[in-house]
Protein backbone atom coordinates (compact mmCIF):
# COMPACT_ATOMS: atom_id res chain seq x y z
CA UNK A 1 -95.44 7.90 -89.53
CA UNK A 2 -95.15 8.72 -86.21
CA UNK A 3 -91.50 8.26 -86.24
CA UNK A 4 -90.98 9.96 -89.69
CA UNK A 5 -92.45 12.87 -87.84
CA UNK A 6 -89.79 12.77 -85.07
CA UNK A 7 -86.83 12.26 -87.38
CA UNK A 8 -88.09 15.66 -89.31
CA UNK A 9 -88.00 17.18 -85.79
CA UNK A 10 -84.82 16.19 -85.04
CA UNK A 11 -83.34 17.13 -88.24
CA UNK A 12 -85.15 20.97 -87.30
CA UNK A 13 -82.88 20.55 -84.01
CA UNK A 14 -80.07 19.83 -85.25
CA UNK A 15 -80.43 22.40 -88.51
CA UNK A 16 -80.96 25.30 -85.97
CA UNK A 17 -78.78 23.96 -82.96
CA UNK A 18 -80.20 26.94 -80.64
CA UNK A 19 -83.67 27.47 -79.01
CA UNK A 20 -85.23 29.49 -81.47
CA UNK A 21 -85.99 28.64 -85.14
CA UNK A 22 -85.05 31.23 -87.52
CA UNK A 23 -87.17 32.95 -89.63
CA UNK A 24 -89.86 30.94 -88.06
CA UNK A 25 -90.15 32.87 -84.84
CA UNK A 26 -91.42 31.75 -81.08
CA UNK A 27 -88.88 29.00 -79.28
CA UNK A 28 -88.88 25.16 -80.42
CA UNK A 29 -91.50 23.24 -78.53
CA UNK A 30 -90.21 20.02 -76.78
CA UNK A 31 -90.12 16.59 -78.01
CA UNK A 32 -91.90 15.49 -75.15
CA UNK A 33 -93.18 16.72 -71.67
CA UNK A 34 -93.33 14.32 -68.76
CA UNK A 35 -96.36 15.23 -65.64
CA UNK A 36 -94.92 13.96 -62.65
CA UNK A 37 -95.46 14.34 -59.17
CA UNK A 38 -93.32 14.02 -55.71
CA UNK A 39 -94.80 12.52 -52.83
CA UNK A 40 -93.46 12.87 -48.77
CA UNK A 41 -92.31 14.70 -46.07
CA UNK A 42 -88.79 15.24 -46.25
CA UNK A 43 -88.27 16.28 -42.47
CA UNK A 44 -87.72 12.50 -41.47
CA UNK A 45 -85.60 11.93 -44.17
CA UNK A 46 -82.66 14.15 -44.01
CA UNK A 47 -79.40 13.26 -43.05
CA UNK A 48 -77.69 14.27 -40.37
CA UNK A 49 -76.46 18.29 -40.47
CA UNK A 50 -79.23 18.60 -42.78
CA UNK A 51 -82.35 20.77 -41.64
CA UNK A 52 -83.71 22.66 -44.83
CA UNK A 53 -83.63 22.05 -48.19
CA UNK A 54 -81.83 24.19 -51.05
CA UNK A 55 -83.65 23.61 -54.29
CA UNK A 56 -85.93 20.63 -54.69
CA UNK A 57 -85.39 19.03 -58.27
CA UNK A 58 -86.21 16.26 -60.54
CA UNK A 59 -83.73 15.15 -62.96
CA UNK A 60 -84.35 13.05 -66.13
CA UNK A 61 -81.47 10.58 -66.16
CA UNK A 62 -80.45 8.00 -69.03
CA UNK A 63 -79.54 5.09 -67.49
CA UNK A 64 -76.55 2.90 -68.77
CA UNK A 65 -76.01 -0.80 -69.74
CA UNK A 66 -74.06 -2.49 -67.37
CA UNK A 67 -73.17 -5.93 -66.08
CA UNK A 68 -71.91 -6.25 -62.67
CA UNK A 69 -68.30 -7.85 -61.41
CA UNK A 70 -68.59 -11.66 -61.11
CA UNK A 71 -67.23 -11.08 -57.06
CA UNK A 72 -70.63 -9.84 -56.63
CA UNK A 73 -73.34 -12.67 -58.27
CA UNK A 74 -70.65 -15.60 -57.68
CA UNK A 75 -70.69 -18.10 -54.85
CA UNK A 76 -68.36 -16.25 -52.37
CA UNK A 77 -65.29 -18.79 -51.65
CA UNK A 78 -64.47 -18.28 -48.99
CA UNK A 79 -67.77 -18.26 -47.09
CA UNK A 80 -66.16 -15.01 -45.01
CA UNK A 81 -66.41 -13.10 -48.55
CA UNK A 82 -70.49 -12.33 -48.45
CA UNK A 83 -69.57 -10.06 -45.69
CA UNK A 84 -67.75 -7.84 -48.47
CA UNK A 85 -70.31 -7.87 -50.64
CA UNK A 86 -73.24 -6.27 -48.63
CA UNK A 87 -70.35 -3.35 -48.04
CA UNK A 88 -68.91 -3.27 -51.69
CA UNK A 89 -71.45 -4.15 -54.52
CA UNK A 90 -74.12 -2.35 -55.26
CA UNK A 91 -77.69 -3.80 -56.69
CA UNK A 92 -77.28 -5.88 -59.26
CA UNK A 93 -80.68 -4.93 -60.46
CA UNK A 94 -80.41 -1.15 -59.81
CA UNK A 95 -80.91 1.58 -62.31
CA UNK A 96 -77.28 2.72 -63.12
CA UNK A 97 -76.73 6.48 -64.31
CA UNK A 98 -75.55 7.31 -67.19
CA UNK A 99 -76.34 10.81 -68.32
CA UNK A 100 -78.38 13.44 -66.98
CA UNK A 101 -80.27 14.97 -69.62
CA UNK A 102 -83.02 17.53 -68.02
CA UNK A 103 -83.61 18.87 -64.40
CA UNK A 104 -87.18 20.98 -63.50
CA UNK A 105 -87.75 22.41 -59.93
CA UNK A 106 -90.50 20.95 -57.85
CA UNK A 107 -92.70 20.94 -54.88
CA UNK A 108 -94.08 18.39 -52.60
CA UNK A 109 -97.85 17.16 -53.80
CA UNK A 110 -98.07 19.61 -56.55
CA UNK A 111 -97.52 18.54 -60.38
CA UNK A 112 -94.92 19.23 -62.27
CA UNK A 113 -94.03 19.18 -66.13
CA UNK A 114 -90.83 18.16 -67.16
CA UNK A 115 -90.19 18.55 -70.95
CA UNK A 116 -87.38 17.47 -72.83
CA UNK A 117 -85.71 19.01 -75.84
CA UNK A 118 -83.06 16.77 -76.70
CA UNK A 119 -83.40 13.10 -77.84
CA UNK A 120 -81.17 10.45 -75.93
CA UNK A 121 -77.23 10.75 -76.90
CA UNK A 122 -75.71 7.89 -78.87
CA UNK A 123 -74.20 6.49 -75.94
CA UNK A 124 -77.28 6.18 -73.89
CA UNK A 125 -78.71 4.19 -76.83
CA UNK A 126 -78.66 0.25 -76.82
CA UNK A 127 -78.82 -1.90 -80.32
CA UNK A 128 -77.70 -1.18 -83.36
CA UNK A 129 -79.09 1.10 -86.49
CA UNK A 130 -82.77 -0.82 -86.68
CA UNK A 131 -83.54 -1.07 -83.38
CA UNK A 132 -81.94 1.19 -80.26
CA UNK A 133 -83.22 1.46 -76.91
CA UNK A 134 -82.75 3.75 -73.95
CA UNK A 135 -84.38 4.01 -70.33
CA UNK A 136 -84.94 6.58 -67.79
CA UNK A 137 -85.01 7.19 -64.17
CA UNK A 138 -86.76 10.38 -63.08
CA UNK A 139 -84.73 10.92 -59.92
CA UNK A 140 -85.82 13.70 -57.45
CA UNK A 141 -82.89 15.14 -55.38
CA UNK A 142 -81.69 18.73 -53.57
CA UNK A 143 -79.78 20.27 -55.76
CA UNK A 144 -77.58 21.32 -52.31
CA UNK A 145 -74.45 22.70 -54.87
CA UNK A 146 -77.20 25.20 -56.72
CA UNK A 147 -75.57 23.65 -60.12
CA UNK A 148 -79.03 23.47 -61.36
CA UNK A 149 -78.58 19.67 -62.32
CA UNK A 150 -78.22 16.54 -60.65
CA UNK A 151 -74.13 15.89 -59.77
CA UNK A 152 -73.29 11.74 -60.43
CA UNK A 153 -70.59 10.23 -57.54
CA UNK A 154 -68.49 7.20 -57.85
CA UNK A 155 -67.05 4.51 -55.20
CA UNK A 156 -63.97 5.51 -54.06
CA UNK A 157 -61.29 2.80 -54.53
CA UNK A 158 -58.80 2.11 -51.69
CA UNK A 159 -55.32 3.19 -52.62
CA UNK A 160 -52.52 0.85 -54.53
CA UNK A 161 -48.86 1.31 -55.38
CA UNK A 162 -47.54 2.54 -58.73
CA UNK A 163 -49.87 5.36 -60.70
CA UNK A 164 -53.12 3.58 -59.99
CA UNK A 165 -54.16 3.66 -63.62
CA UNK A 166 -56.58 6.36 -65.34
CA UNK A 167 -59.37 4.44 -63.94
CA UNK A 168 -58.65 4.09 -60.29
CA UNK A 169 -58.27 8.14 -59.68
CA UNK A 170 -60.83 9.08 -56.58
CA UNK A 171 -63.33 11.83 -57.13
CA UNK A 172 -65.34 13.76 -54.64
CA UNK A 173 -69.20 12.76 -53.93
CA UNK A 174 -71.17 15.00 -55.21
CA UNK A 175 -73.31 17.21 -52.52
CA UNK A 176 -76.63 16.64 -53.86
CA UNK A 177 -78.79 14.56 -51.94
CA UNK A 178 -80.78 11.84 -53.60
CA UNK A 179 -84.47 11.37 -52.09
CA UNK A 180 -86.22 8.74 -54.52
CA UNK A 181 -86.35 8.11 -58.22
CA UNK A 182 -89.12 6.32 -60.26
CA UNK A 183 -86.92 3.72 -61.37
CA UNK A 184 -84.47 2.49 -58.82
CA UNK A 185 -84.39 -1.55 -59.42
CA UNK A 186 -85.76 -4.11 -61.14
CA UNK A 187 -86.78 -5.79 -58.16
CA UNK A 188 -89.07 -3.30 -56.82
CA UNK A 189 -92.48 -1.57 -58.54
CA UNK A 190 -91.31 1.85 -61.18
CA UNK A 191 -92.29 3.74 -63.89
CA UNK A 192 -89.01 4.25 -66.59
CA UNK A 193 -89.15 6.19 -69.15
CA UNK A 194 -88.19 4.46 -73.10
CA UNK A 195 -87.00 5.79 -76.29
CA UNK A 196 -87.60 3.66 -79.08
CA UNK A 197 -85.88 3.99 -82.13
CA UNK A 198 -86.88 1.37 -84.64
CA UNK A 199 -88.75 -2.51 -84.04
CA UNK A 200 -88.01 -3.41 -80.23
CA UNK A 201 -85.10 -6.06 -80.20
CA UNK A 202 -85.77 -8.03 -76.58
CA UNK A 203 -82.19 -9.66 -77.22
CA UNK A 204 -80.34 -6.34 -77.69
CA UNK A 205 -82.29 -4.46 -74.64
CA UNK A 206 -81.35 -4.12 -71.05
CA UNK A 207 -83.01 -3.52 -68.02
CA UNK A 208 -85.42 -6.36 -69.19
CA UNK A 209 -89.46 -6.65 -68.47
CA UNK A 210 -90.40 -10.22 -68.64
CA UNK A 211 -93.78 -11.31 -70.16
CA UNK A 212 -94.18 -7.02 -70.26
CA UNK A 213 -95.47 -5.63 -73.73
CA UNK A 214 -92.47 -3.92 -75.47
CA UNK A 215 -92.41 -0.54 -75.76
CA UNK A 216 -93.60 1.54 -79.08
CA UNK A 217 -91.45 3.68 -81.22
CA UNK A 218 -90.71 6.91 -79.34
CA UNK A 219 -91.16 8.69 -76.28
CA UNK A 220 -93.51 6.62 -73.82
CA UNK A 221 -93.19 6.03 -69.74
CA UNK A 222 -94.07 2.69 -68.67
CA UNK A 223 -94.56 0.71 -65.32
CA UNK A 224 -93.72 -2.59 -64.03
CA UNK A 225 -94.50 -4.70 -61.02
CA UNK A 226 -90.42 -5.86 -60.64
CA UNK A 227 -89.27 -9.18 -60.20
CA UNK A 228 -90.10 -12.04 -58.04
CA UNK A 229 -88.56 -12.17 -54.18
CA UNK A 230 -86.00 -14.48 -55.27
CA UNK A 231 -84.76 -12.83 -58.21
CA UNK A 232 -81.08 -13.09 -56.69
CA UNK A 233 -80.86 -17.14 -56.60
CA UNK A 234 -83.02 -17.13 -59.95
CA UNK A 235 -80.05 -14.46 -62.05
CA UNK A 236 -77.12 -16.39 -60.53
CA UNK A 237 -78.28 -19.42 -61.80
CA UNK A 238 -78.78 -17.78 -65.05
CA UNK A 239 -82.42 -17.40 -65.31
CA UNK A 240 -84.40 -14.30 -65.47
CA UNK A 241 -86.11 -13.65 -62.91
CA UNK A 242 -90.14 -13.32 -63.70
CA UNK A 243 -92.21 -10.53 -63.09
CA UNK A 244 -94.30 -10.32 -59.71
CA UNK A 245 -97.69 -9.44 -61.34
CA UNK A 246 -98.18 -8.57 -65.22
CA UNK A 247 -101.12 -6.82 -64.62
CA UNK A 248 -98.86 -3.62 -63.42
CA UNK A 249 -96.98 -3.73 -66.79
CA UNK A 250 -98.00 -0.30 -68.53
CA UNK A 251 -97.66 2.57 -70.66
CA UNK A 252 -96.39 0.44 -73.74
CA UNK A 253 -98.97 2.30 -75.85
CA UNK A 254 -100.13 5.46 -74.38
CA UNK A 255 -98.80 8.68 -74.73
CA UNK A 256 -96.10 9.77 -72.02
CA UNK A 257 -97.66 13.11 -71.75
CA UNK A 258 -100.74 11.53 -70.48
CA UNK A 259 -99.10 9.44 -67.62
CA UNK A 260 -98.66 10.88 -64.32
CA UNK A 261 -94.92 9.37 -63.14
CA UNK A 262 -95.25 9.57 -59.01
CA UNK A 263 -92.25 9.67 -57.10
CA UNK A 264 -92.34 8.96 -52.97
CA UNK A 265 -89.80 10.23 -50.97
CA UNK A 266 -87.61 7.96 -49.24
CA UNK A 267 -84.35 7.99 -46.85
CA UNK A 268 -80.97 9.20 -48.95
CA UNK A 269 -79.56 5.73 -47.76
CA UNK A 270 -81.98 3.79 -49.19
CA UNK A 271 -81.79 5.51 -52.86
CA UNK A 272 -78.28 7.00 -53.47
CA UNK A 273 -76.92 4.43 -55.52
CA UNK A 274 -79.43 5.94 -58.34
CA UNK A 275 -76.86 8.66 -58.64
CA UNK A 276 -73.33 6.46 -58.57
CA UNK A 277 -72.23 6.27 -61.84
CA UNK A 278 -69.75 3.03 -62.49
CA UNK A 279 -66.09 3.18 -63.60
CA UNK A 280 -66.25 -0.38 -65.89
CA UNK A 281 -69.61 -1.39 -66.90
CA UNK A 282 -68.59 -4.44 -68.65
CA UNK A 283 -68.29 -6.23 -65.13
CA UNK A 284 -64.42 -6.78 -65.70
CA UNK A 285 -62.13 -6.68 -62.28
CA UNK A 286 -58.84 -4.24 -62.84
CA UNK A 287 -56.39 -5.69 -59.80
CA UNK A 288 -54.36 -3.31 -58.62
CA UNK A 289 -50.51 -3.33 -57.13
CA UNK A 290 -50.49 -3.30 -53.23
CA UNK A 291 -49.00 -0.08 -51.81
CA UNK A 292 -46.43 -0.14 -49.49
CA UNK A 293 -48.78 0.93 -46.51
CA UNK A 294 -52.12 -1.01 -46.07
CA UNK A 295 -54.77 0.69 -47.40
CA UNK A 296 -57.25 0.25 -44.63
CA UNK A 297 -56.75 0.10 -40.38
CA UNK A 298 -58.50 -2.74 -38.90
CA UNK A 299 -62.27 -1.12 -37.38
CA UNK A 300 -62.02 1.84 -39.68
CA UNK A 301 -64.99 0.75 -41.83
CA UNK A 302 -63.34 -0.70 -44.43
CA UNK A 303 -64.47 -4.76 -44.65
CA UNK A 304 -61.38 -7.04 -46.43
CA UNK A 305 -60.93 -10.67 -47.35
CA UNK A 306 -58.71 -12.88 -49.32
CA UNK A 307 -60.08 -14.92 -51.71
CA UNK A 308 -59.90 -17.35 -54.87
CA UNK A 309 -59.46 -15.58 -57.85
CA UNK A 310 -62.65 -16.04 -60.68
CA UNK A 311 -61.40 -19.19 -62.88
CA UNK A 312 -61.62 -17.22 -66.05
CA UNK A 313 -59.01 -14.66 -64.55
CA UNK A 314 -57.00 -17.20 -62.90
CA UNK A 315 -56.08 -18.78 -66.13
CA UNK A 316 -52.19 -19.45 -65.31
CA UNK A 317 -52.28 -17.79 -62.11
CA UNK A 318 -54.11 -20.18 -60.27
CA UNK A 319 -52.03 -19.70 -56.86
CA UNK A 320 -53.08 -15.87 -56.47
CA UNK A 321 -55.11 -14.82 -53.64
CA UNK A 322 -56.72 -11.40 -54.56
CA UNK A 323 -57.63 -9.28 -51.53
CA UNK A 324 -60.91 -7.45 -51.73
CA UNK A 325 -61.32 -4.02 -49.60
CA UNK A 326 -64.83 -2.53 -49.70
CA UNK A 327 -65.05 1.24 -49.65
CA UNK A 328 -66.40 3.26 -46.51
CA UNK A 329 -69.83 3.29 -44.70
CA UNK A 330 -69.84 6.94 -45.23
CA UNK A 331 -68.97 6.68 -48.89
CA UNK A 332 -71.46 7.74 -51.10
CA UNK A 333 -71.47 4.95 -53.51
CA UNK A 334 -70.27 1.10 -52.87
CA UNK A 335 -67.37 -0.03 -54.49
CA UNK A 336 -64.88 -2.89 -54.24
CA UNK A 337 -60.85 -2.69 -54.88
CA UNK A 338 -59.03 -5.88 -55.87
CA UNK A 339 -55.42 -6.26 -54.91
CA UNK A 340 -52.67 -9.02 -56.36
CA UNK A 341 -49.34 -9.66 -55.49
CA UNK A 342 -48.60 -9.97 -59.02
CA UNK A 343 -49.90 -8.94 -62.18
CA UNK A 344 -50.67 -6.16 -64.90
CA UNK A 345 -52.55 -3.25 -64.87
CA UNK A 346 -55.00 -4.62 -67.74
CA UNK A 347 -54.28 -8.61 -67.24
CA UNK A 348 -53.46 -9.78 -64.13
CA UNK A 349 -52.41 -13.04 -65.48
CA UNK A 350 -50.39 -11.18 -67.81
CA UNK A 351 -46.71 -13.37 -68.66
CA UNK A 352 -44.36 -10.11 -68.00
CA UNK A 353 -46.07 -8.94 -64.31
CA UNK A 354 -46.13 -4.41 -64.12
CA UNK A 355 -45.24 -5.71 -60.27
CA UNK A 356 -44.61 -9.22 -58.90
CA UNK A 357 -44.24 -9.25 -54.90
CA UNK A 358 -44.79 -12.88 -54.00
CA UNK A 359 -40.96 -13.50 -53.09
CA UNK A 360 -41.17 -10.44 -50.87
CA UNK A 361 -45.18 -9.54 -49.87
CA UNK A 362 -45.38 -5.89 -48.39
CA UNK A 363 -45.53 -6.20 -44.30
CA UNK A 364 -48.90 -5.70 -43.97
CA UNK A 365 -50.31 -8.25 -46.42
CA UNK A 366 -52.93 -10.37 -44.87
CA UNK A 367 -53.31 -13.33 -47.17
């Protein structure tokens, strides 16, 4: 019944498509309405240049389904590589953006309601027609651009010859600053919010809970402990990790509007990557033609090393050497560029190479 009862509401939304039903009068309540409350002193916690704040938000932000690039999660060969990773991948655990779908201003220590008109997009939503899933991050940030909404970022890839590709253009960080989220990883203790549409299918969901109950059709906001300390070693050798204490798993069954989400306030360094969105989140590698100059100086940030390509990319290009260049320290969100001397935009063990420099390597090429 209950979710008869939000389909009808739905189909009101979408009949009306404004804020005000006609001919019924007064403005369409929200779906739901979220209490939450920030927690902190932000004085600490600003970055450098930074001494006041210009509007204090929290964002509701659909999170997206994403698998990291092998580079990251895979034995590093050679050993020199798990210096690049620190610098280039983020979390594999982390809350990834995907849309942001309502923003609310707020104030330290006093709580706030959050309600939300809209029901998660298609593309948020995770299954298929019987049972779809989608999770939230509540993410509290200064809204330093006055947009009114939360501004996602992307790594910025290191240049390469050619066009680059659609996928490989840069884009400037966004201004906001990002001071803590209810859902940042899987690894450490949240509270995500769920849409259920439909019977919960644990093989078509993401962001898993194990041994947490699944949630209930609807709106609901619901707590876990996050996985055990070794989660890492656990996930690369293909198990999920467990989680730390079961007793923390809640909110399957009670109503969101009931369930105060807290949020504390932590250093922008320590919780940006909630705001990088991803350019593949399928975990594929697109290697990219060296340019004619090096795209990094030696001691400019930028952390580099040749290695092995994956054996499932190799395939009849089992001589190539990729080089891997990590983004900036300063850079907003991690991200890794992968370099070949030959290959194709899409395949780099493609038959025909886009660009094939291993007669004649530019000068600068270290590997």
């Amino acid at each position: 019944m209950k979710r008869v009862a939000l389909l009808v509401h739905l189909a009101i939304l979408g009949a009306t498509g404004c804020n005000n039903l006609q001919g019924l009068g007064g403005p369409v309540p929200p779906l739901v309405t979220f209490q939450l409350e920030v927690t902190g002193d932000l004085g600490p916690l600003r970055p450098p240049g930074v001494t006041s704040d210009v509007s204090l938000q929290v964002a509701l932000v659909w999170g997206a389904q994403w698998v990291t690039e092998p580079f990251c999660i895979l034995a590093p060969e050679p050993a020199s590589a798990a210096a690049v990773i620190p610098a280039g991948c983020r979390d594999p655990f982390g809350f990834v953006p995907n849309l942001v779908a309502a923003s609310v201003p707020v104030t330290i220590g006093t709580p706030t309601s959050l309600p939300l008109f809209d029901p998660p997009a298609s593309d948020v939503l995770v299954g298929d027609q019987s049972s779809r899933v989608a999770y939230a991050s509540l993410v509290f940030y200064d809204d330093r651009d006055g947009t009114g909404t939360l501004n996602l970022s992307e790594s910025h890839p290191t240049k390469s010859g050619g066009d680059g590709g659609p996928d490989q253009q840069d884009m400037t960080d966004s201004n906001d600053v990002i001071y803590g989220a209810s859902f940042l990883t899987m690894t450490s203790s949240e509270q995500r919010v769920s849409f259920l549409d439909g019977a919960f299918n644990p093989m078509a969901a993401f962001y898993p809970r194990p041994g947490c109950p699944a949630p209930m059709d609807g709106f609901r906001v619901l707590g876990a402990s996050g996985f055990v300390a070794d989660a890492p070693a656990l996930a690369a050798s293909g198990t999920l990790p467990p989680e730390r204490d079961l007793s923390q798993c809640t909110g399957a069954d009670l109503d969101p509007g009931a369930t105060l989400v807290m949020i504390a306030a932590k250093a922008p360094a320590d919780v940006a990557e909630v705001s990088c969105s991803e350019r593949t989140l399928d975990g594929s590698i697109r290697y990219r033609q060296p340019p004619a100059d090096a795209p990094y100086v030696d001691g400019d940030g930028h952390v580099h090393v040749c290695a092995q390509l994956p054996s499932f990319d190799a395939s009849s290009q089992s001589n190539l050497i990729q080089l891997v260049v990590s983004g900036l320290p300063t850079d907003h969100c991690k991200g890794l560029t992968h370099y070949t001397l030959r290959g194709c935009r899409e395949d780099v063990s493609c038959a025909v190479p886009d660009w094939d420099f291993t007669a004649n390597p530019p000068f600068w090429w270290p590997c």
